[in-house]
Protein backbone atom coordinates (compact mmCIF):
# COMPACT_ATOMS: atom_id res chain seq x y z
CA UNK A 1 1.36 14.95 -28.08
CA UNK A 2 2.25 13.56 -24.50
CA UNK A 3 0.34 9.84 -26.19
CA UNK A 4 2.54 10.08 -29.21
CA UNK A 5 5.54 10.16 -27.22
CA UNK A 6 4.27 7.08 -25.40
CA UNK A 7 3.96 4.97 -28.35
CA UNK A 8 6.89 6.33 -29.76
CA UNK A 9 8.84 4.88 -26.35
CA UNK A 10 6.58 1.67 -26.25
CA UNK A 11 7.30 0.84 -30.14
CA UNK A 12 11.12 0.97 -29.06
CA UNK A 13 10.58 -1.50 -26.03
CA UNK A 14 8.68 -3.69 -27.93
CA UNK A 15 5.51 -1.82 -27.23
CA UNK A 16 2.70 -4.15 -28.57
CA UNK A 17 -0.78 -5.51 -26.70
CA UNK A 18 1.26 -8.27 -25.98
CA UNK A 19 4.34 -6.61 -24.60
CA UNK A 20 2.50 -4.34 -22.89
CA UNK A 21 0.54 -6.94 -20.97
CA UNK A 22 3.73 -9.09 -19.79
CA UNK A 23 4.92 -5.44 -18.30
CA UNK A 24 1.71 -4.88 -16.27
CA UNK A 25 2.38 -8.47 -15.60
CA UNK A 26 5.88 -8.90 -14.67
CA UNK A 27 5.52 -5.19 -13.18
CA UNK A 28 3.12 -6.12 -10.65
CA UNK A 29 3.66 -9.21 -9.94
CA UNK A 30 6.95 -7.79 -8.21
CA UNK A 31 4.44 -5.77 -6.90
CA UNK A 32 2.71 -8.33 -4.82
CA UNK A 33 5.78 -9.86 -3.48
CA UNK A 34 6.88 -6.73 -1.94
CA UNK A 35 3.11 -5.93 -0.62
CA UNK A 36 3.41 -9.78 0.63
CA UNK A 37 5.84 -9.23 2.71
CA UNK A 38 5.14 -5.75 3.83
CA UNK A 39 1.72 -6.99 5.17
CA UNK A 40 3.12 -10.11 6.76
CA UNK A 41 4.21 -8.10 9.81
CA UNK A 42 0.56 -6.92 10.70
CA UNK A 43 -1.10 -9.66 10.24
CA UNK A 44 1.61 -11.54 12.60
CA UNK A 45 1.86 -8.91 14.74
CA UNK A 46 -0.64 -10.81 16.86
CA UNK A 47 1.42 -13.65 17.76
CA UNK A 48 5.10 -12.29 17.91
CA UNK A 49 3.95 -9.73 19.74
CA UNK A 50 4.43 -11.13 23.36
CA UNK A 51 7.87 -12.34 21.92
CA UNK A 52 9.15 -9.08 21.12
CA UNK A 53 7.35 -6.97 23.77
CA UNK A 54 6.88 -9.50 27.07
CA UNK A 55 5.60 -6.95 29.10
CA UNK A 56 1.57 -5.59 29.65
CA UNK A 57 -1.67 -6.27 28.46
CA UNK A 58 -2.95 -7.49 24.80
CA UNK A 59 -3.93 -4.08 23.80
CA UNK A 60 -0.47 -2.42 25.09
CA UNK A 61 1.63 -5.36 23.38
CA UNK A 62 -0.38 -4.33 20.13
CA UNK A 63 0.18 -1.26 20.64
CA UNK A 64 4.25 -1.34 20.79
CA UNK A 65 3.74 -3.08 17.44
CA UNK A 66 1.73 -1.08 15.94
CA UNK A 67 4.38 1.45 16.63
CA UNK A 68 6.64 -0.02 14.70
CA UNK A 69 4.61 -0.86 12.16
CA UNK A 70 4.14 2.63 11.84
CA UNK A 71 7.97 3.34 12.17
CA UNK A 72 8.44 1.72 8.93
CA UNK A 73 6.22 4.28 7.12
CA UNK A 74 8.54 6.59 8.83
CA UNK A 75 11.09 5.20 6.13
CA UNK A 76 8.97 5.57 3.51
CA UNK A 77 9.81 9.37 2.25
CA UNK A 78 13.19 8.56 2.13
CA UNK A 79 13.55 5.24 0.32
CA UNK A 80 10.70 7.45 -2.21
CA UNK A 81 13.22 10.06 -2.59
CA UNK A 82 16.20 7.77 -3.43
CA UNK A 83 14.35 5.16 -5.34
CA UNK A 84 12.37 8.07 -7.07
CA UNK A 85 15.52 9.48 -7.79
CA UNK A 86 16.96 5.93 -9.19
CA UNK A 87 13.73 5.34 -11.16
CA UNK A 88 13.93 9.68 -12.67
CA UNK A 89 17.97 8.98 -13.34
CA UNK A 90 18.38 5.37 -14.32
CA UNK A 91 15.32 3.61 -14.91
CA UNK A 92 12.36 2.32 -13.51
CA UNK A 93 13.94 -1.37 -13.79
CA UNK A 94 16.79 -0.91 -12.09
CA UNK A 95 15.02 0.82 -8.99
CA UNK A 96 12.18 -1.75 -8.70
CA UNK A 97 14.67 -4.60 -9.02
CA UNK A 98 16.41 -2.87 -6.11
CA UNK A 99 13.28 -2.70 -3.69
CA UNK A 100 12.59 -6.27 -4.03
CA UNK A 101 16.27 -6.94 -2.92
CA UNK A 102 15.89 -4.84 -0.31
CA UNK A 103 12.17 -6.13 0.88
CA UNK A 104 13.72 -9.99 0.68
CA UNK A 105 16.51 -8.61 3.54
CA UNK A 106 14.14 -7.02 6.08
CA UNK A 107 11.96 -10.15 5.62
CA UNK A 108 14.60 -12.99 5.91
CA UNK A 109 16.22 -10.91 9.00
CA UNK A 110 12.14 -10.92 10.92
CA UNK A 111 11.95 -14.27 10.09
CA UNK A 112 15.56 -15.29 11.92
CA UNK A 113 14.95 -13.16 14.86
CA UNK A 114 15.45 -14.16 18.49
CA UNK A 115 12.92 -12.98 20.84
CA UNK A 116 13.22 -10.67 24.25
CA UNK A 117 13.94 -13.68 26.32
CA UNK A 118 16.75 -14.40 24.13
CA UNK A 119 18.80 -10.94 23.50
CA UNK A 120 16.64 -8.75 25.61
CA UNK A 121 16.42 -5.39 24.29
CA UNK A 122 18.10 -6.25 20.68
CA UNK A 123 14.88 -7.99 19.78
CA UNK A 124 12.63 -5.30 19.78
CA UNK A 125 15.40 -2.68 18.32
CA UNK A 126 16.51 -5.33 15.79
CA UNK A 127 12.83 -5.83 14.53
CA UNK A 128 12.57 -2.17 13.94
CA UNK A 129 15.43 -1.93 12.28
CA UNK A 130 14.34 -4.77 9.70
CA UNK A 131 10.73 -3.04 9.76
CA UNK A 132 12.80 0.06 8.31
CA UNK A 133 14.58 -1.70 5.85
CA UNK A 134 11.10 -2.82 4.41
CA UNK A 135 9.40 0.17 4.71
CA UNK A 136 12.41 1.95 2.77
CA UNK A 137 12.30 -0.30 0.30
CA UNK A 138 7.89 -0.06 -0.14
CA UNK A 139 8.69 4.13 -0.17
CA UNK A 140 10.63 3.31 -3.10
CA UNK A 141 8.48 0.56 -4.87
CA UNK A 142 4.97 2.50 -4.82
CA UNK A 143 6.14 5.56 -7.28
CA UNK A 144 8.55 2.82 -9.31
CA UNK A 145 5.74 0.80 -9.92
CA UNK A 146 2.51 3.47 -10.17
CA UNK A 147 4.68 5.08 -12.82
CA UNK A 148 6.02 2.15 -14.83
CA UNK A 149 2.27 1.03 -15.06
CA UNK A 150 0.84 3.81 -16.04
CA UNK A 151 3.67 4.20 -18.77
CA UNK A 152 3.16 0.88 -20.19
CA UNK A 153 -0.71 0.76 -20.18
CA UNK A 154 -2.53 1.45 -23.48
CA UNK A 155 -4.32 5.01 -23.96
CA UNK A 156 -7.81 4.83 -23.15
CA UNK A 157 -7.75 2.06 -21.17
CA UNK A 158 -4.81 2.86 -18.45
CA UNK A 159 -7.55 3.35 -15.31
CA UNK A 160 -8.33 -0.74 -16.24
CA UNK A 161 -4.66 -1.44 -16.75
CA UNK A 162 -3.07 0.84 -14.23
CA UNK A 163 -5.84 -0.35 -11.49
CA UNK A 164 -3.84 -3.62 -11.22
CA UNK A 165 -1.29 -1.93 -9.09
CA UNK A 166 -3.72 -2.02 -6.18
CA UNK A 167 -5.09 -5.58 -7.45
CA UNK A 168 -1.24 -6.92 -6.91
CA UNK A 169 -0.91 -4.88 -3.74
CA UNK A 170 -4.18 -6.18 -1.90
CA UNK A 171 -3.17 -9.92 -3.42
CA UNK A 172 0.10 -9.14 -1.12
CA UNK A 173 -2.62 -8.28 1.99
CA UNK A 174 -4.52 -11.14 0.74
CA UNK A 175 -2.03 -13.71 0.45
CA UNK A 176 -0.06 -12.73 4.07
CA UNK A 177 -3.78 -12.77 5.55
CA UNK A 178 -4.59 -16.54 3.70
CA UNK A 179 -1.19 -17.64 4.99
CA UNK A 180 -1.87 -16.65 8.67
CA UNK A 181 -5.35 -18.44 8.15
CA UNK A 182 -3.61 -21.42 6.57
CA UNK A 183 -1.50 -21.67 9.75
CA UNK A 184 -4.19 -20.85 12.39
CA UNK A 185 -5.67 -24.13 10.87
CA UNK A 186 -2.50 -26.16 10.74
CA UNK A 187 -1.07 -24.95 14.27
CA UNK A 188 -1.52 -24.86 17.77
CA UNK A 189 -2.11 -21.62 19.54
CA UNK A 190 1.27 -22.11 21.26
CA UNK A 191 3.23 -23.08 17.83
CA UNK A 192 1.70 -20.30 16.35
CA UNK A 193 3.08 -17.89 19.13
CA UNK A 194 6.46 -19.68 19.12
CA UNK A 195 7.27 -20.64 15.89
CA UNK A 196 4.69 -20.02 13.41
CA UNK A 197 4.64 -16.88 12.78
CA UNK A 198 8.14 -17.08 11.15
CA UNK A 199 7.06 -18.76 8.24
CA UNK A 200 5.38 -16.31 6.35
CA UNK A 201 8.62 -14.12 6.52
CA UNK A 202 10.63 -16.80 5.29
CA UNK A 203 7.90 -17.71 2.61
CA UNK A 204 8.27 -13.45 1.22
CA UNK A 205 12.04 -13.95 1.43
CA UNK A 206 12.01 -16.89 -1.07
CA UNK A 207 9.04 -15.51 -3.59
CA UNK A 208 11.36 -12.09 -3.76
CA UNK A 209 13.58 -14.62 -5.92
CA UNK A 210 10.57 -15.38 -8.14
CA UNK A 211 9.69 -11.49 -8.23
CA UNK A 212 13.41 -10.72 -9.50
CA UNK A 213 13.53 -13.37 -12.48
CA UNK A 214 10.11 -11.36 -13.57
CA UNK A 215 11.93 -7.39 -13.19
CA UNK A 216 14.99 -8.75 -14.65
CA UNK A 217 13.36 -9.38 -17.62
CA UNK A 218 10.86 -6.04 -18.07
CA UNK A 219 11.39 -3.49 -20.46
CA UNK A 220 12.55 0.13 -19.56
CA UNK A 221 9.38 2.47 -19.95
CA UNK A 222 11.55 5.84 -19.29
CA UNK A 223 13.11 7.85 -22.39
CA UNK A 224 17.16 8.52 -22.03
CA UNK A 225 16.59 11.51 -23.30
CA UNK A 226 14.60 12.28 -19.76
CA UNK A 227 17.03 10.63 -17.66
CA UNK A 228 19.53 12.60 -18.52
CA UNK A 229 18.10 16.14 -17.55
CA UNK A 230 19.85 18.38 -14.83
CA UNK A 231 16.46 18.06 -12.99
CA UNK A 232 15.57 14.61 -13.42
CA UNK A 233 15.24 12.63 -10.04
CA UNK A 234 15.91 16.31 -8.10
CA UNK A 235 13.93 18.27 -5.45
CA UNK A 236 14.46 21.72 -7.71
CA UNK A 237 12.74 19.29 -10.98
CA UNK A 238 10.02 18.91 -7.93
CA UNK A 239 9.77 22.38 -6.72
CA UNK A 240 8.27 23.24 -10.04
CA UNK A 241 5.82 20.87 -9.57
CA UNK A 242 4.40 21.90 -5.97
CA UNK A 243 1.22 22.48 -6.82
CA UNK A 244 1.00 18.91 -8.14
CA UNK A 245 2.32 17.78 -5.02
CA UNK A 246 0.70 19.39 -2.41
CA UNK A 247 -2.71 18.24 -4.42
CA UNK A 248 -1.23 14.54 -4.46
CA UNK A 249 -0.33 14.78 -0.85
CA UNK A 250 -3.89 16.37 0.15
CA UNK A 251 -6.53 13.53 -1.30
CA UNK A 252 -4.05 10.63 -0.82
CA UNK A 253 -4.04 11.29 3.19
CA UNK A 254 -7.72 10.64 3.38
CA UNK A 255 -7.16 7.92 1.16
CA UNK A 256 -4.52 6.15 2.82
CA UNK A 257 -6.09 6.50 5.99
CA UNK A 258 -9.28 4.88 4.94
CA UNK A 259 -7.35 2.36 3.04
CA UNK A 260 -5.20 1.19 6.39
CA UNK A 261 -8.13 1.50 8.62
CA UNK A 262 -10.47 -1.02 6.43
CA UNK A 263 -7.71 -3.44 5.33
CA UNK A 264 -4.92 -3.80 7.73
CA UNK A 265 -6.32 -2.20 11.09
CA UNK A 266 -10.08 -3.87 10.42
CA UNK A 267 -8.80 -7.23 11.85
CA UNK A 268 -7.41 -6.27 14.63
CA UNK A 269 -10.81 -4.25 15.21
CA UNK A 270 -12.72 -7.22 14.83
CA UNK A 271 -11.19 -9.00 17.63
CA UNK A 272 -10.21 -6.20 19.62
CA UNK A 273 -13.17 -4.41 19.89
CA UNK A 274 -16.00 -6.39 18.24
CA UNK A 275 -15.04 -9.45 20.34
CA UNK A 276 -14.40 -12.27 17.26
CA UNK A 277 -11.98 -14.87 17.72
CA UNK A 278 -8.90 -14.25 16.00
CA UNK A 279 -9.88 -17.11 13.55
CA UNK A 280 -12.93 -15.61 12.66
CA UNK A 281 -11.75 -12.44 12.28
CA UNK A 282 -9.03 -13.69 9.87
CA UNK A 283 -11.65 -15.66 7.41
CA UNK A 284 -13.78 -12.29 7.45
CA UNK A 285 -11.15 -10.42 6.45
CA UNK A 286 -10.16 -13.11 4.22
CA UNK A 287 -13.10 -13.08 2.09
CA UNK A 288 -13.69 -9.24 1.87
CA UNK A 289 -10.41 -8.37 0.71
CA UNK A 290 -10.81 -11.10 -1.98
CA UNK A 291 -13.91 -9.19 -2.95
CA UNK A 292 -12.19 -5.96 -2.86
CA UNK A 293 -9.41 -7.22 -4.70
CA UNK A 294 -11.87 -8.18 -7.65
CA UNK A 295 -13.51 -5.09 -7.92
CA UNK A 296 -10.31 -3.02 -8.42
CA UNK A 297 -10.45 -3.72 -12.35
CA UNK A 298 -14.26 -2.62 -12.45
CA UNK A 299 -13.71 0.52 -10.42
CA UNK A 300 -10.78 1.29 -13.06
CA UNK A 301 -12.87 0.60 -16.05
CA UNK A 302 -15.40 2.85 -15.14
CA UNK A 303 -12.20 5.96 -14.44
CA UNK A 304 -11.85 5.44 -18.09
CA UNK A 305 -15.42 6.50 -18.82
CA UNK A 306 -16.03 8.90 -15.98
CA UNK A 307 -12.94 10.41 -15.22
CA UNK A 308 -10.08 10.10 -12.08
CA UNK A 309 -11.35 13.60 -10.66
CA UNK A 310 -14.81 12.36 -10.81
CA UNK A 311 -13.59 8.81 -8.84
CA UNK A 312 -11.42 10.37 -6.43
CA UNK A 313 -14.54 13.24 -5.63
CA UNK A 314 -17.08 9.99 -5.12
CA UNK A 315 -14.31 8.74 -2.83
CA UNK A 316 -14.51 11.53 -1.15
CA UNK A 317 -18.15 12.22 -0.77
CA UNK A 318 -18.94 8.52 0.55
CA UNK A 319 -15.73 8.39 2.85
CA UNK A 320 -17.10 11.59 4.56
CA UNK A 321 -20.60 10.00 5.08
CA UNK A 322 -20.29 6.52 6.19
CA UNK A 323 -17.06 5.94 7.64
CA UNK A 324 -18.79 6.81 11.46
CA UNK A 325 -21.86 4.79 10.51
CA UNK A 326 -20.12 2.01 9.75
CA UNK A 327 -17.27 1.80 12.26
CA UNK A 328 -19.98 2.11 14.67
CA UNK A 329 -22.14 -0.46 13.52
CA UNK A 330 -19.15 -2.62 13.65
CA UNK A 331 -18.79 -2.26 16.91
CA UNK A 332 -22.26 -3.94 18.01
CA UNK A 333 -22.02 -6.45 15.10
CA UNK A 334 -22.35 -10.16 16.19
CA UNK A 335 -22.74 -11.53 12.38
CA UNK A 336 -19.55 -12.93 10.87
CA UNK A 337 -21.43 -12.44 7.80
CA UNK A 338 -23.03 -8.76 8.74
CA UNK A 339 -19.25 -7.75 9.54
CA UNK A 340 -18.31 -8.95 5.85
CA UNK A 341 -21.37 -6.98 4.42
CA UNK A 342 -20.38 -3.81 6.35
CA UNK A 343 -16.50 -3.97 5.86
CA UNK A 344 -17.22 -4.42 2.30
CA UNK A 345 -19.57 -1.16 2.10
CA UNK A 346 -16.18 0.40 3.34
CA UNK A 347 -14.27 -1.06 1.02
CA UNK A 348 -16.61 -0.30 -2.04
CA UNK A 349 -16.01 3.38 -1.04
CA UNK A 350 -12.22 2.83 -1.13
CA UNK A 351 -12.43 1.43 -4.10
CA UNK A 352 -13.18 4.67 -6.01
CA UNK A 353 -9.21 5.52 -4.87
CA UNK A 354 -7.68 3.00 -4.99
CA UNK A 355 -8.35 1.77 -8.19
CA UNK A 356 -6.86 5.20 -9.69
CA UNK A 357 -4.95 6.57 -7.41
CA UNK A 358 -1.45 5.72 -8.62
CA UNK A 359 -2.28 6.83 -12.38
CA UNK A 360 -4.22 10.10 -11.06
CA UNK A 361 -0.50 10.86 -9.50
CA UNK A 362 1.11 10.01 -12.24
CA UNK A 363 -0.77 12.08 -15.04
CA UNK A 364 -0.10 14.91 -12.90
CA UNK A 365 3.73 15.09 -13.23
CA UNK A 366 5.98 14.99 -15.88
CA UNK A 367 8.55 12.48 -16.64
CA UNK A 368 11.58 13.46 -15.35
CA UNK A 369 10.37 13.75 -12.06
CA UNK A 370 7.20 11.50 -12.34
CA UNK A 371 9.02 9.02 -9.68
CA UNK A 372 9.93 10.89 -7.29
CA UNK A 373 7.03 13.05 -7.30
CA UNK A 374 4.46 9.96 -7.29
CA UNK A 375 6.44 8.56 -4.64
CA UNK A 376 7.38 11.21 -2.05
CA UNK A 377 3.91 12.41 -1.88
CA UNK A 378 2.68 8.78 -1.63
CA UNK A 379 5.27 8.36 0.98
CA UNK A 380 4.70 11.27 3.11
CA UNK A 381 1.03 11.03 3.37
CA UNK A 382 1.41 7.78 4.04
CA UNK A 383 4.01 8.43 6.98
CA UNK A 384 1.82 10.85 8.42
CA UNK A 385 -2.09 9.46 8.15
CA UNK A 386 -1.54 5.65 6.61
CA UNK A 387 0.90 4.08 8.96
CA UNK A 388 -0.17 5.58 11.77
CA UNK A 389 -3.89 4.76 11.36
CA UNK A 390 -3.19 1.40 13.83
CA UNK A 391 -1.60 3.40 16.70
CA UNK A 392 -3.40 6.39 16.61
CA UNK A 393 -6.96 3.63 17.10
CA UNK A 394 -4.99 1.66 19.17
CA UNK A 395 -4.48 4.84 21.31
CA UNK A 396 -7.55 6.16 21.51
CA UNK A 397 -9.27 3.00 22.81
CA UNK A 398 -6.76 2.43 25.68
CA UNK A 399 -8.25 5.89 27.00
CA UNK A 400 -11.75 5.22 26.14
CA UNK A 401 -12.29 7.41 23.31
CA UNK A 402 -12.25 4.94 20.28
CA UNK A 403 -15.38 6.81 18.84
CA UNK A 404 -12.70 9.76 18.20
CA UNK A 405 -11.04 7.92 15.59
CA UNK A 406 -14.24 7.31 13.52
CA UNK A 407 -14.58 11.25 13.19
CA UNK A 408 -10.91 11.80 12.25
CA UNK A 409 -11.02 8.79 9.57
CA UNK A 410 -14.70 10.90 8.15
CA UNK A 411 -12.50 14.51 8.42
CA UNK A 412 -9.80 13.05 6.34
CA UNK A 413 -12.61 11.90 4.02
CA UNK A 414 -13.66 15.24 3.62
CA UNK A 415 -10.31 16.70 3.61
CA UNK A 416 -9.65 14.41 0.15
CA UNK A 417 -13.01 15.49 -1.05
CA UNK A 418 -12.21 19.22 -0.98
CA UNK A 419 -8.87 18.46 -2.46
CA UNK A 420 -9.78 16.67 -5.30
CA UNK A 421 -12.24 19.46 -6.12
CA UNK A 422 -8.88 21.50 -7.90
CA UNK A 423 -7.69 18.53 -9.34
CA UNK A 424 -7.33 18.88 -13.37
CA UNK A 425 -10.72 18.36 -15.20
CA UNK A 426 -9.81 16.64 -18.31
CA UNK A 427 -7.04 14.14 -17.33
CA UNK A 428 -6.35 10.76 -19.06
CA UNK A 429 -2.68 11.90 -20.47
CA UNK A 430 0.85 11.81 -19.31
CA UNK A 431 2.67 15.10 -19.06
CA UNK A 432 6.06 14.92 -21.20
């Protein structure tokens, strides 16, 4: 029944193969502005970080902006619960067209900046301020987006379709980590530190324009007859749905902590505590989240035949297992090529949520709420274990006790294992 309804709505927006495709398109593409420029601050964070924060070693000036950093996931519950609400109310358009508007802002403002020895203390409260601005606007864009894709893909093959979410979001990582490399090649060490870093910033402020041409001209994927319900968009619509969200919020912690700690935090690892130059370090990572990026489509593919409990429980499983192996073995690895093989193990393992994870959330509310429940749980879990994933490492190694953060990355593992052992069975449909 839920299907019917699906093609009913699709056949209204112009719902064909080909239609469909240009909104999984257009959709994510959007999508990997946003993601661009989200990821542009941590992979910078390097070399503004002595601007902004003049004071103490490497490791403490990374760790003041890794603070931030996680500050912005601070945001993220709220800009899910008020673009959820947009997205539930008025449209999933309108609300993604909003985020990217609001992303382009933070971004242009980082990129304009003065530094400490400019405006003293406004730098560093300025940056976080733009660093909230972005991370409201990537609390609303993950449920806009996981549940516009999942409403446009074609039955039976929406774990392919739908995995292009996180294909678009690691292109973001990708693209902010080629541009760094791009300028580490073109730059000075001291242009880089001055100057350099600005670019990217500026570059995510200008694609945002590119990102809105492409929403502007989506179709809507929502029913009015939704929108319009007293609970659509509203924490009592939610409320019914607890068990759905406590579930979502459970196996997406472990995820999102694995996710952060082999994709964003794994560079500053390599140099940090493996001892690579930040150059090599930055072509490592370079190359492995190509790879992973590639892989999301396979990994999505085979939710179609197996199942998104069955993915998410592998997830699990492996996370649990290896994560302390192969952190450790990181640690000792001398091999830029060994460090590629191993962070790609991890990422292999990561694949088996990400690829799914924004459909599995979405098949498990209904419409009217399917936003803001997607999001907020995305957000949250994200605010708590995700974000914080750099600082909580960083903190741990400037007391010695680095190997801590292996065990709590494995618990989490386990934590999303046990979850996603009540998750539904059958799956594979959206709840009207």
């Amino acid at each position: 029944m839920a299907e019917n309804t699906i093609a009913t709505r699709e056949s209204r927006t112009g719902g064909d193969t080909g239609r469909r495709i240009w909104a999984i398109v257009g959709a994510s593409s959007g999508n990997l502005v946003e993601w661009f420029d989200f990821y542009v601050y941590s992979f910078c964070s390097l070399y503004f970080a002595p601007l902004f924060f003049p004071a103490g070693n490497t490791t403490t000036q990374m760790l003041h902006s890794a603070g931030i950093f996680a500050a912005g996931f601070l945001m993220r519950p709220i800009g899910a619960w008020l673009f959820g609400r947009i997205a539930d109310r008025h449209g999933r358009k309108l609300s993604m067209i909003i985020s990217v508007y609001m992303m382009c802002l933070g971004s242009l403002a980082i990129a304009c900046l003065p530094g400490y020895a400019a405006i003293g203390t406004w730098a560093p409260a300025l940056l976080l301020l733009a660093r909230m601005l972005q991370g409201l606007s990537v609390g609303g864009e993950y449920g806009a987006i996981a549940t516009y894709m999942s409403e446009a893909a074609p039955a039976g093959r929406k774990g392919f379709f739908a995995s292009f979410q996180y294909v678009t979001l690691i292109s973001g990582q990708l693209l902010a980590l080629l541009a760094v490399v791009i300028l580490q090649q073109s730059l000075s060490s001291e242009a880089l530190h001055a100057w350099g870093w600005r670019i990217p910033f500026a570059l995510g402020a200008a694609l945002a324009v590119v990102a809105l041409w492409l929403r502007h001209r989506l179709d809507e994927t929502s029913l009015q007859e939704n929108r319009v319900l007293r609970e659509a968009g509203s924490f009592k619509g939610l409320w019914r749905e607890r068990r759905a969200f406590l579930l979502v919020l459970g196996f997406t912690a472990g995820g999102s902590l694995c996710f952060y700690t082999f994709t964003t935090y794994m560079q500053k690892y390599l140099v940090n505590t493996t001892g690579m130059s930040a150059n090599t370090a930055s072509v490592v990572m370079t190359a492995a989240l190509l790879a992973y990026m590639l892989v999301q489509p396979l990994f999505g593919a085979l939710s179609d035949k197996i199942g998104r409990r069955t993915s998410i429980l592998c997830f699990g499983v492996l996370a649990t297992l290896f994560t302390v192996p192969l952190l450790t073995a990181l640690q000792h690895v001398s091999s830029p090529l060994m460090a590629f093989l191993l962070v790609m193990c991890a990422l292999l393992i990561v694949s088996f949520y990400t690829s799914v994870s924004g459909l599995m959330k979405a098949e498990m509310f209904p419409a009217k709420v399917r936003a803001l429940g997607v999001g907020l749980s995305y957000a949250v879990a994200n605010a708590l274990f995700g974000g914080s994933a750099e600082y909580v490492a960083l903190s741990l190694k400037s007391v010695g006790s680095e190997h801590l953060f292996f065990w709590y990355v494995s618990l989490m593992g386990a934590l999303a294992f046990m979850v996603s052992l009540r998750l539904h069975r059958k799956g594979g449909g959206l709840r009207l």
